[in-house]
N, C-alpha and C. Protein backbone atom coordinates (compact mmCIF):
# COMPACT_ATOMS: atom_id res chain seq x y z
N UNK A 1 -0.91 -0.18 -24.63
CA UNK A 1 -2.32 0.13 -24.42
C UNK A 1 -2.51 0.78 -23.05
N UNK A 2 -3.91 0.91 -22.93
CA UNK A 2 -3.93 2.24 -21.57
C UNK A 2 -3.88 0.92 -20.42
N UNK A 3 -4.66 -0.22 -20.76
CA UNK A 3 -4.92 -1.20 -19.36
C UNK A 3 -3.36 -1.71 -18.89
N UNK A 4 -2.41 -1.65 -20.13
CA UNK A 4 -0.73 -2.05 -19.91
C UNK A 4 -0.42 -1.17 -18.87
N UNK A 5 0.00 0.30 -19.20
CA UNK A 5 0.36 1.30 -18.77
C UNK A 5 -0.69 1.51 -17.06
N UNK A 6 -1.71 1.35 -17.19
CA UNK A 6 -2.05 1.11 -15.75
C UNK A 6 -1.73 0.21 -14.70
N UNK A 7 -1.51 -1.13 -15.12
CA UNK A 7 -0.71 -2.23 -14.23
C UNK A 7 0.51 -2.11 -14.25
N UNK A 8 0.92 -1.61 -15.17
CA UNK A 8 2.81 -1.14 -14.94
C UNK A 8 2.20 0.49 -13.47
N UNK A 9 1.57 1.35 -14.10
CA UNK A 9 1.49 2.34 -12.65
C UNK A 9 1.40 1.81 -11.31
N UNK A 10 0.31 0.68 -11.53
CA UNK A 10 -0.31 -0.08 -10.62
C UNK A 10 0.68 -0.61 -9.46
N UNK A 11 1.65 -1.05 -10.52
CA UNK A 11 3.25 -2.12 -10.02
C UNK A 11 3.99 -1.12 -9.01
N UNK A 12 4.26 0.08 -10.05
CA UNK A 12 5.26 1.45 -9.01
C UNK A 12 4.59 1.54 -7.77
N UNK A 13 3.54 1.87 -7.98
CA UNK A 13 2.36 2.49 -6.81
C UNK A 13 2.52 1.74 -5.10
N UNK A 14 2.22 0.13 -6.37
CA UNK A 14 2.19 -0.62 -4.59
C UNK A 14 3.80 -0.93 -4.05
N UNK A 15 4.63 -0.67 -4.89
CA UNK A 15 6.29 -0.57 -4.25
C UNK A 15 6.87 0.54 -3.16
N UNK A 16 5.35 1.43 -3.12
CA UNK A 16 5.55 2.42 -2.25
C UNK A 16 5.18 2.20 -0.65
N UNK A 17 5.50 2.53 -0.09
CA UNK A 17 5.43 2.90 1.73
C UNK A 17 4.78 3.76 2.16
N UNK A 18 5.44 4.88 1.54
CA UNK A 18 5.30 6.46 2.12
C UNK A 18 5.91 6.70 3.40
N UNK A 19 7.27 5.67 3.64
CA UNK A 19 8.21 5.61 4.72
C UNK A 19 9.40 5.37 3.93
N UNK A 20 9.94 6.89 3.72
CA UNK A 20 11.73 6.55 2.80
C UNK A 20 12.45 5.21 3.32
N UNK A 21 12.82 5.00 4.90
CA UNK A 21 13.54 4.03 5.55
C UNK A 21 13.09 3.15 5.02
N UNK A 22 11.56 2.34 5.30
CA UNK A 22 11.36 1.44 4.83
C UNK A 22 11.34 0.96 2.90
N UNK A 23 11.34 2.11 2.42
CA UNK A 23 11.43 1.78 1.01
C UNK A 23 12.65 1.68 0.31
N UNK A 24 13.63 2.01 1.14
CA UNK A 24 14.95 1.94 1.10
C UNK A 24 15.47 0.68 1.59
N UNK A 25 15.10 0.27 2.74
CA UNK A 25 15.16 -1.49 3.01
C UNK A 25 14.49 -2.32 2.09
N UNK A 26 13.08 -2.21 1.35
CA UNK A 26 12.51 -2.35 0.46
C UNK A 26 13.42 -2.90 -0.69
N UNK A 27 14.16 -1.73 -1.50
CA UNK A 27 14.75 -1.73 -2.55
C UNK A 27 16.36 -2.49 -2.47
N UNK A 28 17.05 -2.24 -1.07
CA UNK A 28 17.86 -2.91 -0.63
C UNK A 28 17.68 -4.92 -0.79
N UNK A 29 16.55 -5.10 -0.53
CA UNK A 29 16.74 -6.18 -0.28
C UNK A 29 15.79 -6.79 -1.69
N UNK A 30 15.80 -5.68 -2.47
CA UNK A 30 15.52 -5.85 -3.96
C UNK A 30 16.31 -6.76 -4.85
N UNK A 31 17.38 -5.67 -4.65
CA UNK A 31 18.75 -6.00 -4.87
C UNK A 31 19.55 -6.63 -4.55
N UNK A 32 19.83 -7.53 -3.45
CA UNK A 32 20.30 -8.37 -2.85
C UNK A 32 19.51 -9.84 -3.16
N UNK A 33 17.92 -9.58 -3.61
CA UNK A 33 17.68 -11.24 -4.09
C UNK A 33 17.68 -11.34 -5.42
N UNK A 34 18.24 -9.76 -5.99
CA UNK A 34 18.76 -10.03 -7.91
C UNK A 34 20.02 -10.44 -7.85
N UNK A 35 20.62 -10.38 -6.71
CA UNK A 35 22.06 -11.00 -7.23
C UNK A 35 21.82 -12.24 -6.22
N UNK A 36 20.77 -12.93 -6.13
CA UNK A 36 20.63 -14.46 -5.73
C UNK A 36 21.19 -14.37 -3.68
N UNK A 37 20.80 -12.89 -3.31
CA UNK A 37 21.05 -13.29 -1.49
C UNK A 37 19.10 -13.19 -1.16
N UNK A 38 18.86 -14.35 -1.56
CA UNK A 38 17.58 -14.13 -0.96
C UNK A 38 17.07 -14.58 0.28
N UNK A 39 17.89 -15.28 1.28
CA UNK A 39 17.67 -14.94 2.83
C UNK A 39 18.20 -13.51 3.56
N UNK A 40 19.01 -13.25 2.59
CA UNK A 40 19.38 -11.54 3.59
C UNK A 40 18.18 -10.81 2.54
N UNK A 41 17.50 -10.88 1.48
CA UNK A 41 16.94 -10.01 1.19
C UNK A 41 15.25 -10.24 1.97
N UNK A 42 15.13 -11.59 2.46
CA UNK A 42 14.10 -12.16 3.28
C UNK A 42 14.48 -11.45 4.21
N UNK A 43 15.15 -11.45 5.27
CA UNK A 43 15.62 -10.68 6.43
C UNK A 43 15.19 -9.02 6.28
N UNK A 44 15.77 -8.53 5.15
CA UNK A 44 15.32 -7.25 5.15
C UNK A 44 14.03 -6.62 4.71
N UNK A 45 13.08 -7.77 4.33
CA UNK A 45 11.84 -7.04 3.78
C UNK A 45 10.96 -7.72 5.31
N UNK A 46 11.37 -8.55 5.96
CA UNK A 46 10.91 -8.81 7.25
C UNK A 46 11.42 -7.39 8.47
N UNK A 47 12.47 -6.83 8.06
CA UNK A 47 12.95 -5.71 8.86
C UNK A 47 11.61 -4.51 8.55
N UNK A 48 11.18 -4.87 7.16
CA UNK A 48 10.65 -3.21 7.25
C UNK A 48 9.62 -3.82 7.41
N UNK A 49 8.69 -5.25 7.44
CA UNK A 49 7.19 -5.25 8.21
C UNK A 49 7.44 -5.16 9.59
N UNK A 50 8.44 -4.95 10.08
CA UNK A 50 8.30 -4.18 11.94
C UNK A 50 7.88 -2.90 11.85
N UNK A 51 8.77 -2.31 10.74
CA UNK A 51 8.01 -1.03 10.75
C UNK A 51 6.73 -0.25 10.42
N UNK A 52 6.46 -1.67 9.66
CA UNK A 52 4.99 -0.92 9.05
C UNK A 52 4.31 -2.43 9.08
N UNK A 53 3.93 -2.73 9.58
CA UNK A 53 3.15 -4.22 10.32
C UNK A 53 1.87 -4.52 9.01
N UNK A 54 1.24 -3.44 8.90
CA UNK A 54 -0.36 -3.63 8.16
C UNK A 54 0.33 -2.86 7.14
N UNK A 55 1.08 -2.55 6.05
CA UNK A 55 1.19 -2.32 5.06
C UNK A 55 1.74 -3.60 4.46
N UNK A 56 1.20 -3.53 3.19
CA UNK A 56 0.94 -5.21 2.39
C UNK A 56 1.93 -5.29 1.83
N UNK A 57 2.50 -4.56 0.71
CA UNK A 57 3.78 -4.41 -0.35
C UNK A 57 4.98 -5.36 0.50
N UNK A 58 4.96 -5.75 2.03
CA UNK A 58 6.01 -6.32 2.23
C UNK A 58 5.56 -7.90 1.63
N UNK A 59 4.59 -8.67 2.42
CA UNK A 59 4.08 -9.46 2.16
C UNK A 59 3.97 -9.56 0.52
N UNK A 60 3.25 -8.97 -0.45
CA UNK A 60 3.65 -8.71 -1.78
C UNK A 60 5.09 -8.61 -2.45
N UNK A 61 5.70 -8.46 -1.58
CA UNK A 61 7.00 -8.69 -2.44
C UNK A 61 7.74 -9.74 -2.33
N UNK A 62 7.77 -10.59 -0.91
CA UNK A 62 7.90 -12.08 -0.86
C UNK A 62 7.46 -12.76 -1.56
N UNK A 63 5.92 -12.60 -1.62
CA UNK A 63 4.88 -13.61 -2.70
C UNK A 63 6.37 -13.76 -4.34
N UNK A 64 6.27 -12.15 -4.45
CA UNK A 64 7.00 -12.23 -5.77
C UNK A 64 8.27 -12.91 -6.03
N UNK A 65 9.06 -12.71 -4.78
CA UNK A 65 10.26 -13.36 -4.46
C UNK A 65 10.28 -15.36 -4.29
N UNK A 66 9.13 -15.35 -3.72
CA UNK A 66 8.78 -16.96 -3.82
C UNK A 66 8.31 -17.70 -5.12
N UNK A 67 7.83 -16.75 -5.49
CA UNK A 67 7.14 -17.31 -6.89
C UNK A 67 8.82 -17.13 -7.99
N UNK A 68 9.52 -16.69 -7.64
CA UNK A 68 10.77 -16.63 -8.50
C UNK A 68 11.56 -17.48 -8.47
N UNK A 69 11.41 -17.70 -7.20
CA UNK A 69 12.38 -19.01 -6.55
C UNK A 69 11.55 -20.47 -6.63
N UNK A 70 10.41 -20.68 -7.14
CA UNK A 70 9.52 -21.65 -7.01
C UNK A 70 9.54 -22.31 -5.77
N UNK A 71 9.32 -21.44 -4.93
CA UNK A 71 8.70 -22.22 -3.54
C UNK A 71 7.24 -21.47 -3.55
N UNK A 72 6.69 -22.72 -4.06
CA UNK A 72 5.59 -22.36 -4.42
C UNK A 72 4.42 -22.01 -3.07
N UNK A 73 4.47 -22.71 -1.66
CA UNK A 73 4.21 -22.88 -0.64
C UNK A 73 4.40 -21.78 -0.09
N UNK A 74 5.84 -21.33 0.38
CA UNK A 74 5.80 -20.40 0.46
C UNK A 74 4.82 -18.84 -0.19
N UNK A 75 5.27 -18.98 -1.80
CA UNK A 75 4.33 -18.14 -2.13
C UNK A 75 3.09 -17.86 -1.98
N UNK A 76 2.16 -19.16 -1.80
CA UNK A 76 0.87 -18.74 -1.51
C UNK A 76 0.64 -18.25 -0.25
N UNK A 77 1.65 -18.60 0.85
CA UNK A 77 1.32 -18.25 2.27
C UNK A 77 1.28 -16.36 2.25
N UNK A 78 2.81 -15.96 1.35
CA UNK A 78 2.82 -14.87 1.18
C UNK A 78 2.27 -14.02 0.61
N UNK A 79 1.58 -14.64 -0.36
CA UNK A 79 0.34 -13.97 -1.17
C UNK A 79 -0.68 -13.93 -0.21
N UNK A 80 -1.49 -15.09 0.44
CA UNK A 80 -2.36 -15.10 1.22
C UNK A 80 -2.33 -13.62 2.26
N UNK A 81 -1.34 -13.66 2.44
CA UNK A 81 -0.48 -12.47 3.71
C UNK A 81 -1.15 -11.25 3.29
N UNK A 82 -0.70 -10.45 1.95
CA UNK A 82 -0.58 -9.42 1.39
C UNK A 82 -2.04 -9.15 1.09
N UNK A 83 -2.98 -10.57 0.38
CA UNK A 83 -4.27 -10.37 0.07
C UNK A 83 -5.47 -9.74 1.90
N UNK A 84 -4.63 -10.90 2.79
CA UNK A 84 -5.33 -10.20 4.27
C UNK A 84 -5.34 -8.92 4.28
N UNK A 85 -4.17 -8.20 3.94
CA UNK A 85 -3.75 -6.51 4.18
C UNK A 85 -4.36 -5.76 2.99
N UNK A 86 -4.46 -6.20 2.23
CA UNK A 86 -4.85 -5.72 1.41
C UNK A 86 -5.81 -6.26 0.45
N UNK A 87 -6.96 -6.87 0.28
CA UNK A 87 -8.03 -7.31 -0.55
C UNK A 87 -7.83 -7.34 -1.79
N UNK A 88 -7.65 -5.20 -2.13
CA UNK A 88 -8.03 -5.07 -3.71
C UNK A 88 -6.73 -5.44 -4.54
N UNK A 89 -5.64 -5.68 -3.69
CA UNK A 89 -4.26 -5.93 -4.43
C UNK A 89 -4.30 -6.98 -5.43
N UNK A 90 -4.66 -6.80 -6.79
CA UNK A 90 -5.18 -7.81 -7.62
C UNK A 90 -3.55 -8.44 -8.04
N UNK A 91 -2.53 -7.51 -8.11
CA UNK A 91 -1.37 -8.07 -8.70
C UNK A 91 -0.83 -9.55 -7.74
N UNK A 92 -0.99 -9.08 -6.65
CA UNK A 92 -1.02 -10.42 -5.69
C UNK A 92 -1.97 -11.51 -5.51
N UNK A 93 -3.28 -11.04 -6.42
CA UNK A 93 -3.70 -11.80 -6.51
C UNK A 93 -4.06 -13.11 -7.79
N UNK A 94 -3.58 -12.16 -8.61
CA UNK A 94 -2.89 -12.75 -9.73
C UNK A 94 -1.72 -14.14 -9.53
N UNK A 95 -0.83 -13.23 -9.11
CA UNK A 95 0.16 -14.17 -8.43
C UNK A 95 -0.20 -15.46 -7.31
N UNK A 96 -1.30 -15.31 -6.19
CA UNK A 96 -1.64 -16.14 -5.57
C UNK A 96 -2.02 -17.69 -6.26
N UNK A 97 -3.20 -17.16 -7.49
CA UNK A 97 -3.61 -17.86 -8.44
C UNK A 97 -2.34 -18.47 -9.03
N UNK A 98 -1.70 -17.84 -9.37
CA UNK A 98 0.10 -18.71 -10.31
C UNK A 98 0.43 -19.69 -9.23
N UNK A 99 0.75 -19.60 -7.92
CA UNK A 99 1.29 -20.16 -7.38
C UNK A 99 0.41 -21.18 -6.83
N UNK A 100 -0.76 -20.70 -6.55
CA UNK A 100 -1.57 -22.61 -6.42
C UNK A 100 -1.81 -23.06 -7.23
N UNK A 101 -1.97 -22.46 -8.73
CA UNK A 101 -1.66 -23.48 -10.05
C UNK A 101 -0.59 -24.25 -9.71
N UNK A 102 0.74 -23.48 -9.21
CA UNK A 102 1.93 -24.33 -9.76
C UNK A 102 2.43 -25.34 -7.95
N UNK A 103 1.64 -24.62 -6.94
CA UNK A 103 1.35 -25.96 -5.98
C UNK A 103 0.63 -27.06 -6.27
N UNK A 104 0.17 -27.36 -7.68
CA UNK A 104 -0.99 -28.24 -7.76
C UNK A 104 -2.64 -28.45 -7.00
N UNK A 105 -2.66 -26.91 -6.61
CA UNK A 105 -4.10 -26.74 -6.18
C UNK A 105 -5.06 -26.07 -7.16
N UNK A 106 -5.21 -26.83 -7.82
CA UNK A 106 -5.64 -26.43 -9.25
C UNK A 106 -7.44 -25.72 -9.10
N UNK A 107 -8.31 -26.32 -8.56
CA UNK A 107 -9.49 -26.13 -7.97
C UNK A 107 -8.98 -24.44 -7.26
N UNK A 108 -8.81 -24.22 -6.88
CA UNK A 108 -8.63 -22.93 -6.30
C UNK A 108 -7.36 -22.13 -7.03
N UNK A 109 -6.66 -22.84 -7.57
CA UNK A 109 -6.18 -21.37 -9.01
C UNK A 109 -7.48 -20.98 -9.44
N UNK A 110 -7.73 -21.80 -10.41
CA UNK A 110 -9.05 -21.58 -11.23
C UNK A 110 -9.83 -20.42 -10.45
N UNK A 111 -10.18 -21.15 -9.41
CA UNK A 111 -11.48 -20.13 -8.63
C UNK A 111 -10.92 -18.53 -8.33
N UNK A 112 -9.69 -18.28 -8.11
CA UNK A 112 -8.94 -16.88 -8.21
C UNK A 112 -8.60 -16.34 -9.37
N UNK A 113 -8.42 -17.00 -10.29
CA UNK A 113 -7.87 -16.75 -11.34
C UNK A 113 -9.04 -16.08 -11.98
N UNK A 114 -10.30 -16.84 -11.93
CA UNK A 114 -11.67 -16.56 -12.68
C UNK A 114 -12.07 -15.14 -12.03
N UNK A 115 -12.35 -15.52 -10.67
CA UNK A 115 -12.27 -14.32 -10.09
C UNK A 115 -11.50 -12.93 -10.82
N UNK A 116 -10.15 -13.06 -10.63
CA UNK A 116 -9.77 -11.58 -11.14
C UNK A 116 -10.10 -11.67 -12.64
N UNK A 117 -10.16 -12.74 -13.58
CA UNK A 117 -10.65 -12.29 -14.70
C UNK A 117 -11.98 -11.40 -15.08
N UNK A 118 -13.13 -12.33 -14.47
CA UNK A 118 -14.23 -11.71 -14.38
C UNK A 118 -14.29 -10.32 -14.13
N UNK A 119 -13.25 -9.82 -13.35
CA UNK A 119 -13.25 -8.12 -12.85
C UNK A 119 -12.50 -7.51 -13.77
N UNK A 120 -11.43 -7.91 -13.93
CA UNK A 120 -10.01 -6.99 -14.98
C UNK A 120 -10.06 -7.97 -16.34
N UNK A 121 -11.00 -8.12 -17.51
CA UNK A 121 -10.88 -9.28 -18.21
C UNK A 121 -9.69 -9.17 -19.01
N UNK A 122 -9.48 -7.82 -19.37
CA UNK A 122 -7.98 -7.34 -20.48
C UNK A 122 -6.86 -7.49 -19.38
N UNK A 123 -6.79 -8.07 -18.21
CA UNK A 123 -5.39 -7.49 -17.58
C UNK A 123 -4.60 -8.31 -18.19
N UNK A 124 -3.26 -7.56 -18.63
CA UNK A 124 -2.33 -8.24 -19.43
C UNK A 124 -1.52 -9.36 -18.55
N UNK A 125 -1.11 -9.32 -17.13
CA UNK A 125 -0.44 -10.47 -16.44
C UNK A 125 -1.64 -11.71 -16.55
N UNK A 126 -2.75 -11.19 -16.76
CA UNK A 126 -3.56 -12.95 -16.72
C UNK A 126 -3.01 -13.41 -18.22
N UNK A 127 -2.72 -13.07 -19.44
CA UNK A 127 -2.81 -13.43 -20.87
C UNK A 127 -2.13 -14.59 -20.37
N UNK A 128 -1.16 -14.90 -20.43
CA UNK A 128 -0.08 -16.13 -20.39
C UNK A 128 -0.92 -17.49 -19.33
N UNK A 129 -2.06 -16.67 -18.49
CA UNK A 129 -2.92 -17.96 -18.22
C UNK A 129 -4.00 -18.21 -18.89
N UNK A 130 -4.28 -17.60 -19.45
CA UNK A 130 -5.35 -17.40 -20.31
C UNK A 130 -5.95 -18.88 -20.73
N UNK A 131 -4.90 -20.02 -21.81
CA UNK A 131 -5.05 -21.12 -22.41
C UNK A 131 -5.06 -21.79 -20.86
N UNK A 132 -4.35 -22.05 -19.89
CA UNK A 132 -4.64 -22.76 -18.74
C UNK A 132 -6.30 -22.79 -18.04
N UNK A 133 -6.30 -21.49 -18.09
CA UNK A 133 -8.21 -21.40 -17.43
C UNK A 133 -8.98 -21.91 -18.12
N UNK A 134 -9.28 -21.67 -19.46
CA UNK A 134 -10.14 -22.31 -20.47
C UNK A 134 -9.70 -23.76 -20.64
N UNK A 135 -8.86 -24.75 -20.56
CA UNK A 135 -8.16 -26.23 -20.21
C UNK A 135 -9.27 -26.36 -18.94
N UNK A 136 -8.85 -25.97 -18.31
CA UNK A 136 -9.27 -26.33 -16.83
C UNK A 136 -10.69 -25.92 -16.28
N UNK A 137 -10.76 -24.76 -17.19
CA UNK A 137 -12.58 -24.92 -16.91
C UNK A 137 -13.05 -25.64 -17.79
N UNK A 138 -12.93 -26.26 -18.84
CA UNK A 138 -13.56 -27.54 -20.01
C UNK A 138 -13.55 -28.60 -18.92
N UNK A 139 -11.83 -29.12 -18.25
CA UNK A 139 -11.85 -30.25 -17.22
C UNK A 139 -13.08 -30.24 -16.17
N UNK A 140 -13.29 -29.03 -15.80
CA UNK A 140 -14.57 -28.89 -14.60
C UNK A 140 -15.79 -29.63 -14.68
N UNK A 141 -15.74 -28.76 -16.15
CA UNK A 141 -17.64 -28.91 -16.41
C UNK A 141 -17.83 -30.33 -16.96
């Protein structure tokens, strides 16, 4: 569908820099936490926020890296990070929401989660929470 194909663009888009070096440390340390080195690939996505301090995608890609590794703590700090730099970054904010679900801060998944629903209601990364929000907003009310 077209809303798929836009959050997959969406995904490429924010993997960008518009600094080869840094997107090359970027992808480096991509690859290094797919084959399970995820303190040298921590090290290197911390190398390229020296270079680019206020660009978010670094912070955004930890979030993603934490949320893989279930340090869930971590992830929200790093989500939190990426959302400072960047507001409209909904994919991180998606993810923020996953990860204080799965910190057990359930009151504030919900409240992010609703949030980006209310704005993107078809986005396909919310589906798989979909049955969780409606659970948990019945628990509310």
């Amino acid at each position: 569908s077209i809303v798929q194909h836009a959050e997959a663009m969406l995904r490429v888009v924010r993997r960008r820099s518009g600094n080869a070096e840094v997107d090359a440390a970027m992808a480096a340390g991509d690859s290094i936490a797919a084959g399970g080195g995820v303190q040298e690939a921590l090290r290197l996505y911390d190398r390229a926020a020296e270079s680019l301090p206020t660009w978010a995608g670094v912070s955004a890609r930890k979030c993603e890296l934490f949320a893989a590794e279930k340090r869930h703590v971590d992830c929200v700090a790093a989500c939190g990070e990426a959302l400072e730099l960047d507001e409209a970054d909904v994919i991180s904010r998606v993810q923020f929401g996953q990860c204080l679900k799965d910190a057990k801060a359930t009151s504030s998944a919900l409240q992010v989660l609703l949030q980006v629903k209310e704005q993107y209601p078809t986005m396909p990364s919310l589906k798989a929470l979909d049955e969780w929000i409606v659970r948990e907003q019945q628990r509310a009310e």
